[in-house]
Protein backbone atom coordinates (compact mmCIF):
# COMPACT_ATOMS: atom_id res chain seq x y z
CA UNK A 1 30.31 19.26 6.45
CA UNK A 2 28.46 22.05 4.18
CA UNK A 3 28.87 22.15 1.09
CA UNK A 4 26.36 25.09 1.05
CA UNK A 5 25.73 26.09 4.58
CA UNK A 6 22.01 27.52 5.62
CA UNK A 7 21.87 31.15 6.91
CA UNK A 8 18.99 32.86 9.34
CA UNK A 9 17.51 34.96 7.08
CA UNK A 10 17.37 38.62 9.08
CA UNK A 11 17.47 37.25 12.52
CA UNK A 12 14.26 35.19 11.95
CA UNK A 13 14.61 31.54 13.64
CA UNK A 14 11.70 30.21 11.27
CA UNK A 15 13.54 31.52 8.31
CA UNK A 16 16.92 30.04 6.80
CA UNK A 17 18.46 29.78 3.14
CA UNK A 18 18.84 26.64 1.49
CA UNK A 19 21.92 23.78 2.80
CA UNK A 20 23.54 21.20 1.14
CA UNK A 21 24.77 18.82 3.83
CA UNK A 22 28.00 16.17 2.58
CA UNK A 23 28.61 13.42 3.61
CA UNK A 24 25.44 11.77 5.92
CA UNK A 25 26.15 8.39 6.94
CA UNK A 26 23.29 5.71 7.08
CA UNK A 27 21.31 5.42 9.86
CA UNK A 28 22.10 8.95 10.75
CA UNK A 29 19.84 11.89 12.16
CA UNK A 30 20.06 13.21 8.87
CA UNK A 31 19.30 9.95 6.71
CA UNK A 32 16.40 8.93 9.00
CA UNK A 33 14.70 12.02 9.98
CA UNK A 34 12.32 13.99 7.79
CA UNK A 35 13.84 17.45 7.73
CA UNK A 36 10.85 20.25 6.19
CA UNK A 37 13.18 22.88 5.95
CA UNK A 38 14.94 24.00 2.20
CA UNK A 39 18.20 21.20 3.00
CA UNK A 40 19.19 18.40 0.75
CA UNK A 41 21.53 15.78 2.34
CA UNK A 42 24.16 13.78 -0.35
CA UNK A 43 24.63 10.45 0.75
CA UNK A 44 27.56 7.86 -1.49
CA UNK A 45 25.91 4.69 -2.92
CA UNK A 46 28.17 1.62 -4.03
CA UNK A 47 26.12 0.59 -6.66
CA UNK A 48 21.97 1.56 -7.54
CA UNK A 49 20.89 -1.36 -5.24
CA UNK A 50 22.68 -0.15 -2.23
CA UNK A 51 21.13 3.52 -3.19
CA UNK A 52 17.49 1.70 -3.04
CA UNK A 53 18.13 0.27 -0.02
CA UNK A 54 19.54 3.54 1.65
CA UNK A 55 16.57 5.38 0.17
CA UNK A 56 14.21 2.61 1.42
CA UNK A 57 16.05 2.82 4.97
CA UNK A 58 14.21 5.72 6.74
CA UNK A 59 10.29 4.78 8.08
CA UNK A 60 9.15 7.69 5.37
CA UNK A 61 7.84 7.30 1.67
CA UNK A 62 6.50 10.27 0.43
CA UNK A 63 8.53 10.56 -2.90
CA UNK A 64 11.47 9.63 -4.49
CA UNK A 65 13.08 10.49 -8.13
CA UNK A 66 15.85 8.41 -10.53
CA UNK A 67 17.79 9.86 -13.52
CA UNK A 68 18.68 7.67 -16.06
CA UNK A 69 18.71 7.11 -19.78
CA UNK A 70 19.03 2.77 -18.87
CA UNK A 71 16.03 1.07 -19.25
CA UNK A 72 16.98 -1.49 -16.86
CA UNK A 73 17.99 0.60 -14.19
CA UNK A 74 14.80 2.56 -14.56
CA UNK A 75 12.22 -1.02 -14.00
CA UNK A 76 14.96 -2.13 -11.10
CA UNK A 77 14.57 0.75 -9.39
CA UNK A 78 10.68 1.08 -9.98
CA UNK A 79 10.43 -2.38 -8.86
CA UNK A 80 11.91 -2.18 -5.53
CA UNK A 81 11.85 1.49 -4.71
CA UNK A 82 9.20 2.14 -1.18
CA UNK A 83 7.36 5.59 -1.73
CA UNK A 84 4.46 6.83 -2.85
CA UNK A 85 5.21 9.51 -5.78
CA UNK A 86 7.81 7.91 -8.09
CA UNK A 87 9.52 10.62 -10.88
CA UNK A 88 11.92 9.52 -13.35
CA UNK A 89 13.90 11.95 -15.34
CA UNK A 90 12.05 14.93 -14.22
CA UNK A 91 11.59 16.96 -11.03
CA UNK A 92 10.10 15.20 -7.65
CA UNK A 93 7.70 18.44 -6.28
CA UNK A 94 4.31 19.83 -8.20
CA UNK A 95 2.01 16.92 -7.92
CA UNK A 96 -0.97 17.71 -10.28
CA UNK A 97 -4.46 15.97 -9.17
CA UNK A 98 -5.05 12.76 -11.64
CA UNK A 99 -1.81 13.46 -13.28
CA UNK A 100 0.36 12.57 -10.13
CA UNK A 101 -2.22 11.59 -7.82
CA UNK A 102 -0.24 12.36 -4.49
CA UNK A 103 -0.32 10.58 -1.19
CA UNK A 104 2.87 8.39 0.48
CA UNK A 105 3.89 4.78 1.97
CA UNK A 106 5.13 4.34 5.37
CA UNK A 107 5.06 6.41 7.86
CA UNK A 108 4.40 9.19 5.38
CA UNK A 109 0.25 7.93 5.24
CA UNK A 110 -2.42 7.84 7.48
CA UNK A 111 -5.32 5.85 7.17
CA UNK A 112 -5.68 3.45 4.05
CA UNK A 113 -3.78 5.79 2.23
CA UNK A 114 -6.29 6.44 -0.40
CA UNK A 115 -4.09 9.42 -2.34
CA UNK A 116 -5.58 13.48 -2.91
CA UNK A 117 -6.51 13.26 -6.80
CA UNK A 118 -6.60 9.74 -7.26
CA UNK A 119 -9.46 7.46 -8.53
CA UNK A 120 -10.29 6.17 -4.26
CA UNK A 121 -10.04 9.46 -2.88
CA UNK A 122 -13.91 10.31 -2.42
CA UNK A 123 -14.46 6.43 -1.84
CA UNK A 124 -12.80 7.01 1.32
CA UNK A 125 -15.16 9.37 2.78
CA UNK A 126 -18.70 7.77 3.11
CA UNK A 127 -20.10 4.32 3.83
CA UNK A 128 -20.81 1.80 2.29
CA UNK A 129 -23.57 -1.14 2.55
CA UNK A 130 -23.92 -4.31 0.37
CA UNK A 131 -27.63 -4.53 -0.98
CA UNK A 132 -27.01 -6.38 -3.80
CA UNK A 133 -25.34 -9.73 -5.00
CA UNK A 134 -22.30 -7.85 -7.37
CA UNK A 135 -22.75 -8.56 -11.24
CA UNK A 136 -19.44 -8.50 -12.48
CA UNK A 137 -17.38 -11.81 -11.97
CA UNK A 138 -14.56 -13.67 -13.56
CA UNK A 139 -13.11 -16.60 -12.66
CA UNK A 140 -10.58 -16.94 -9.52
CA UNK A 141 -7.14 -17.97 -9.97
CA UNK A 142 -6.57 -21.26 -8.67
CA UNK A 143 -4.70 -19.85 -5.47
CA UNK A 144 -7.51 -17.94 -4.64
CA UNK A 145 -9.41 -21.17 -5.47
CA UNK A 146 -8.03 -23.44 -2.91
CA UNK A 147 -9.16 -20.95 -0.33
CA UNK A 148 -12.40 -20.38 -1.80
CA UNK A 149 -13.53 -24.53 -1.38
CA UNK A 150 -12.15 -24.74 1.98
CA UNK A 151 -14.45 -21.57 2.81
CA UNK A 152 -17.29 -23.44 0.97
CA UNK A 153 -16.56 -26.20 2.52
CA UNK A 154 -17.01 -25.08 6.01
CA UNK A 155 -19.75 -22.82 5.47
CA UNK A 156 -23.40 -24.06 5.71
CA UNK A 157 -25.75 -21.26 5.51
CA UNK A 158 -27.34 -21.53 1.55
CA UNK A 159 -26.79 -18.08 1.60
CA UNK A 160 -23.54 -17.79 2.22
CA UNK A 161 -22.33 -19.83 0.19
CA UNK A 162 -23.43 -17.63 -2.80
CA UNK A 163 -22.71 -14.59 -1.02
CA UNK A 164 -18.83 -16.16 -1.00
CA UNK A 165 -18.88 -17.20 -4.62
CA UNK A 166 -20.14 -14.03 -5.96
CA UNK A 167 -18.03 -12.18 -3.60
CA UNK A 168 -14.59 -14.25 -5.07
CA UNK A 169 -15.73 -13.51 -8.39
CA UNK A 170 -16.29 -9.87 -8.05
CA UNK A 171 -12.68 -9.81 -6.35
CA UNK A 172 -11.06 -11.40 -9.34
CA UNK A 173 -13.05 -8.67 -11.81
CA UNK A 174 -11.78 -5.68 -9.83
CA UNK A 175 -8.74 -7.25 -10.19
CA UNK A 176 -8.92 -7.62 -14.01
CA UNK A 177 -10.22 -5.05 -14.31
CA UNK A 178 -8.80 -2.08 -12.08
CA UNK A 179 -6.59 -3.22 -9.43
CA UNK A 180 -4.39 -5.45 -11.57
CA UNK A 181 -3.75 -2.65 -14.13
CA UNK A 182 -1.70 0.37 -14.80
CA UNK A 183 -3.69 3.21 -15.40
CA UNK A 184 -2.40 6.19 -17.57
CA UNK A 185 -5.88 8.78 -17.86
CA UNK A 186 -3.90 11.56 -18.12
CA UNK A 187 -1.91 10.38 -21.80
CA UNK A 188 0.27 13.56 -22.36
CA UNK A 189 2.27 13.27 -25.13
CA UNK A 190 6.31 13.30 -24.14
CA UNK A 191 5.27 12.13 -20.82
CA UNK A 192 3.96 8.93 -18.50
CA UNK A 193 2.12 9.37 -15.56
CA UNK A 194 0.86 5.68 -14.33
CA UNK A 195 -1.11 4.96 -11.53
CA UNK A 196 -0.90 1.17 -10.27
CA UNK A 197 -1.61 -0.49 -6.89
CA UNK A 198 1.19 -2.70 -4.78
CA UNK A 199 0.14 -5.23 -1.96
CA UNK A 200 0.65 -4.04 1.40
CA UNK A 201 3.34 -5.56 3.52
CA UNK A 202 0.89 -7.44 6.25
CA UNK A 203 -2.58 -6.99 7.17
CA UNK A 204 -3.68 -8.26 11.08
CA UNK A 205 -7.27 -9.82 11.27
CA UNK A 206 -8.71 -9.70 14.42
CA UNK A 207 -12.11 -11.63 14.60
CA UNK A 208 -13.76 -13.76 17.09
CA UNK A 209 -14.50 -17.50 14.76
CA UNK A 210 -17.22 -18.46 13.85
CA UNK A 211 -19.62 -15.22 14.70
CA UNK A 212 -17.30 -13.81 11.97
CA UNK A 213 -16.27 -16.79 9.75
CA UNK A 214 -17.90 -15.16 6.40
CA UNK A 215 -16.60 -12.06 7.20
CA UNK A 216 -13.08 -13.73 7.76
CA UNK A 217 -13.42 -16.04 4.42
CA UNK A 218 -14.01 -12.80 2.65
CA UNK A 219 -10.87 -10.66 3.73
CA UNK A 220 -8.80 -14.09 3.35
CA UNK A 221 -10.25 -13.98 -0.12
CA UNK A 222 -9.84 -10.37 -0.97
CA UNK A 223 -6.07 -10.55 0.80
CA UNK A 224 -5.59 -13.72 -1.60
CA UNK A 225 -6.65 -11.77 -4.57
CA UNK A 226 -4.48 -8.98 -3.81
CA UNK A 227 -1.26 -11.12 -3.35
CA UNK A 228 -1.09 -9.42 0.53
CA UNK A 229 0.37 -11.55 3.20
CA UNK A 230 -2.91 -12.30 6.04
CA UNK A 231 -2.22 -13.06 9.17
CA UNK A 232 -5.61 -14.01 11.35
CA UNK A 233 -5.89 -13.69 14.70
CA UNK A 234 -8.41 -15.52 16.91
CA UNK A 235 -9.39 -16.02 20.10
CA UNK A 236 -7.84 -19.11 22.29
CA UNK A 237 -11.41 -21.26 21.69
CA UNK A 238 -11.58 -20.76 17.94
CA UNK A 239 -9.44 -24.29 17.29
CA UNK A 240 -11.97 -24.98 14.43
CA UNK A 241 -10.97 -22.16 12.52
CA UNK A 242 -7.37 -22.54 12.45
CA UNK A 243 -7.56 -24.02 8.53
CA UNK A 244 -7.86 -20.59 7.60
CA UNK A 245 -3.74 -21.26 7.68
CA UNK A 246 -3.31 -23.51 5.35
CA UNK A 247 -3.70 -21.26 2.26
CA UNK A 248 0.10 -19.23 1.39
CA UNK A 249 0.50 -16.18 2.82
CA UNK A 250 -2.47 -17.00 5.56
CA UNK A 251 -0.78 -17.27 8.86
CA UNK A 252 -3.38 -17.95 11.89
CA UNK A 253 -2.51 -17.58 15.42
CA UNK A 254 -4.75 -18.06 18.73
CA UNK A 255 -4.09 -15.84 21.37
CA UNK A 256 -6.12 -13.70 23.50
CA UNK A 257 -6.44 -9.56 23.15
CA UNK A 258 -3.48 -8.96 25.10
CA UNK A 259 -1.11 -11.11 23.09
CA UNK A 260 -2.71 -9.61 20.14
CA UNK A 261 -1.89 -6.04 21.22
CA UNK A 262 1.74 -7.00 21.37
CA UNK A 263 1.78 -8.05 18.10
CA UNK A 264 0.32 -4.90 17.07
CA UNK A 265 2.93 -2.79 18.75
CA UNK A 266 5.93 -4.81 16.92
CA UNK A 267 4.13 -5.01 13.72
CA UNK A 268 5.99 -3.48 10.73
CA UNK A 269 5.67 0.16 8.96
CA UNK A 270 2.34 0.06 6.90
CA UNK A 271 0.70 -3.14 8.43
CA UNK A 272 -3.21 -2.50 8.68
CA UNK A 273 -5.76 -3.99 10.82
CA UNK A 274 -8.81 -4.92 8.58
CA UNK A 275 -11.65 -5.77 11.26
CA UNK A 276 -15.20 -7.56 10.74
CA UNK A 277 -16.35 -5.24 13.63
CA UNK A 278 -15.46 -2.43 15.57
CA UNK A 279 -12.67 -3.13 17.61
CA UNK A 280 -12.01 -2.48 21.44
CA UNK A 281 -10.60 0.87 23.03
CA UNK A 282 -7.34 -0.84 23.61
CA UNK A 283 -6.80 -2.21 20.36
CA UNK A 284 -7.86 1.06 18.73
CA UNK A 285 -4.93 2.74 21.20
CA UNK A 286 -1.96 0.46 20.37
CA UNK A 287 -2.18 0.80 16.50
CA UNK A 288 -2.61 4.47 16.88
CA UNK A 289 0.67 4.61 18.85
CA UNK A 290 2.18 2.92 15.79
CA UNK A 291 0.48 4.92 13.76
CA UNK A 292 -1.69 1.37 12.16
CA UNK A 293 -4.60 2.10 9.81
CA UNK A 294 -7.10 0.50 11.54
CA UNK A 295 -10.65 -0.49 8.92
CA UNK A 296 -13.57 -1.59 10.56
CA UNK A 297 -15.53 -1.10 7.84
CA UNK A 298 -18.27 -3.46 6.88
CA UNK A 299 -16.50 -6.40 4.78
CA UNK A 300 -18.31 -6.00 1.12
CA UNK A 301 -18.47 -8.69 -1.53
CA UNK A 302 -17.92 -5.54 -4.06
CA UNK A 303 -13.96 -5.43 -4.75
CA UNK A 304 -13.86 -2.28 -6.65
CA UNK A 305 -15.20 -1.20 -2.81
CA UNK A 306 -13.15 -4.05 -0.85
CA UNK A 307 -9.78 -4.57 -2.34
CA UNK A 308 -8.35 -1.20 -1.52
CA UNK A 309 -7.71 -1.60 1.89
CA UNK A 310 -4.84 -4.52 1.07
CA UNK A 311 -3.31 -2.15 -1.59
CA UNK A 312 -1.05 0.48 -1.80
CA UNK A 313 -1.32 3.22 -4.12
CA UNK A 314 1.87 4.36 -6.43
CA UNK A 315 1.40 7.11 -8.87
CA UNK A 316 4.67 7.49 -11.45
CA UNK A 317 5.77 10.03 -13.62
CA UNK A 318 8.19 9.50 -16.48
CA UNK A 319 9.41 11.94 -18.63
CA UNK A 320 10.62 10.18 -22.10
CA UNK A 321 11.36 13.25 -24.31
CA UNK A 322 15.18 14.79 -24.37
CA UNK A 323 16.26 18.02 -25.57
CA UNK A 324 12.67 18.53 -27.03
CA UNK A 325 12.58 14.68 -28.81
CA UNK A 326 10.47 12.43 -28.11
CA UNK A 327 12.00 9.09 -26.72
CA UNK A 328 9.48 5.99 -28.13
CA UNK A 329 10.30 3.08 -25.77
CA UNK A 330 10.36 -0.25 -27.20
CA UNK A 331 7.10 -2.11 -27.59
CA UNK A 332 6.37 -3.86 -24.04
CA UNK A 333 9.37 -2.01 -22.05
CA UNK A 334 7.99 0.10 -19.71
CA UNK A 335 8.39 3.88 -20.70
């Protein structure tokens, strides 16, 4: 039923007044479908995890908005909530460049998702070439450690071995330093806009052993860094590569291209493919078809440049002033 029901504005079919729809059910046309048109659909929640869940529901995640004056509700729901623009106690349209940085999850991306106004933007549009060994480094957390010996381990080449260290190093700056941090450049007064990164769901490897086993140690470490669940796909030969595995949240499989295709057709909503080279015609076709970022960029020891592609971008606003006063949140509690 209506509860305000839209009207064709003087007999034009591409022009209608606004509709407020009662009562969609879950899993409805109206709950999973996008609608671009001036209609707002009121769904009942039991409680504000069952409303997360119902607005997580649909394969879109372009924004999504909370009201509420309780502090826990507000990190709950900006915990678990799947979009890209988050708003809390303010209106959900007007994205301003670096203020809001906007850009979606899900199905509501393409690409790596690197959001208009926000600090990866331009970084998205050239190429990019390692010359030199990166300076910054810090040191590697020991979960990112274990996989960084058994890649030492395995690897001969001089080389490469200090191409790997450097490169784990420089992975666990960006993260210290950027990636790992909530950034606020913006600082209005009354007002939070943070900008923060979240690991992607899955990211496929597809790489062919030991022609790309630096390559390979490098995404495992950047994945690793990143807290984003790897799974590594090789081909049916590569048994001496399979200890990639044994790290958490490293799952390697053998299986040729066809096998690896299916697994790209049933992969979940914002999986990416992050390939050491370019891929074939026919993997590049089934992860279009499910609408799969695929990166076949060159793998770069640099992690401001490499950790991206395993990240999602949020951008949230908060407004924390009431009736013209300023609401200070406690020291530590997010605003």
């Amino acid at each position: 039923s209506w509860l305000l029901k839209p009207k064709m504005v003087g007999g034009n079919l591409r022009l209608w007044s606004p509709g407020i729809k009662l009562g969609v059910k879950p899993n409805s046309f109206f709950h999973r479908t996008e609608c671009f048109g001036p209609v707002l659909g009121l769904m009942r929640a039991d409680n504000l995890d069952h409303a997360i869940e119902l607005a997580n529901a649909p394969e879109f995640g372009l924004t999504s908005g909370l009201h509420s004056l309780d502090r826990r509700e507000i990190k709950r729901w900006r915990d678990k909530i799947q979009a890209g623009n988050l708003y809390i106690n303010r209106h959900i349209t007007g994205a301003i460049v670096q203020r809001q940085p906007f850009g979606g999850w899900k199905a509501s991306s393409v690409g790596p998702g690197g959001k208009a106004g926000g600090p990866n933007y331009v970084l998205q549009l050239g190429r990019w070439w390692q010359v030199t060994t990166p300076k910054n480094q810090a040191e590697v957390s020991n979960e990112v450690n274990v996989v960084l010996q058994r890649c030492l381990a395995m690897i001969k080449d001089d080389a490469s071995l200090e191409q790997l260290d450097a490169a784990a190093r420089n992975y666990a700056w960006a993260w210290q330093a950027h990636y790992g941090q909530e950034h606020d450049p913006s600082q209005i007064l009354g007002e939070a806009n943070d900008f923060r990164y979240r690991p992607c769901p899955m990211v496929l490897v597809r790489a062919n052993g030991e022609a790309d086993a630096v390559d390979v140690c490098k995404i495992a470490l950047a994945a690793h860094t990143c807290g984003t669940p790897l799974t590594i796909s090789l081909p049916l030969t590569a048994t001496q590569w399979t200890w990639w595995g044994s790290a958490n949240d490293i799952h390697v499989i053998l299986e040729d291209e066809a096998a690896f295709i299916q697994r790209i057709q049933q992969a979940k909503v914002d999986t990416r493919l992050r390939s050491p080279q370019s891929v074939s015609a026919d993997i590049r076709r089934a992860a279009n078809e499910v609408n799969m970022a695929v990166i076949e960029e060159l793998v770069l020891s640099n992690g401001r440049l490499e950790l991206r592609y395993y990240l999602r971008e949020q951008a949230i606003s908060y407004t924390y002033h009431r009736y013209g006063n300023i609401i200070t949140p406690p020291k530590g509690e997010v605003r």
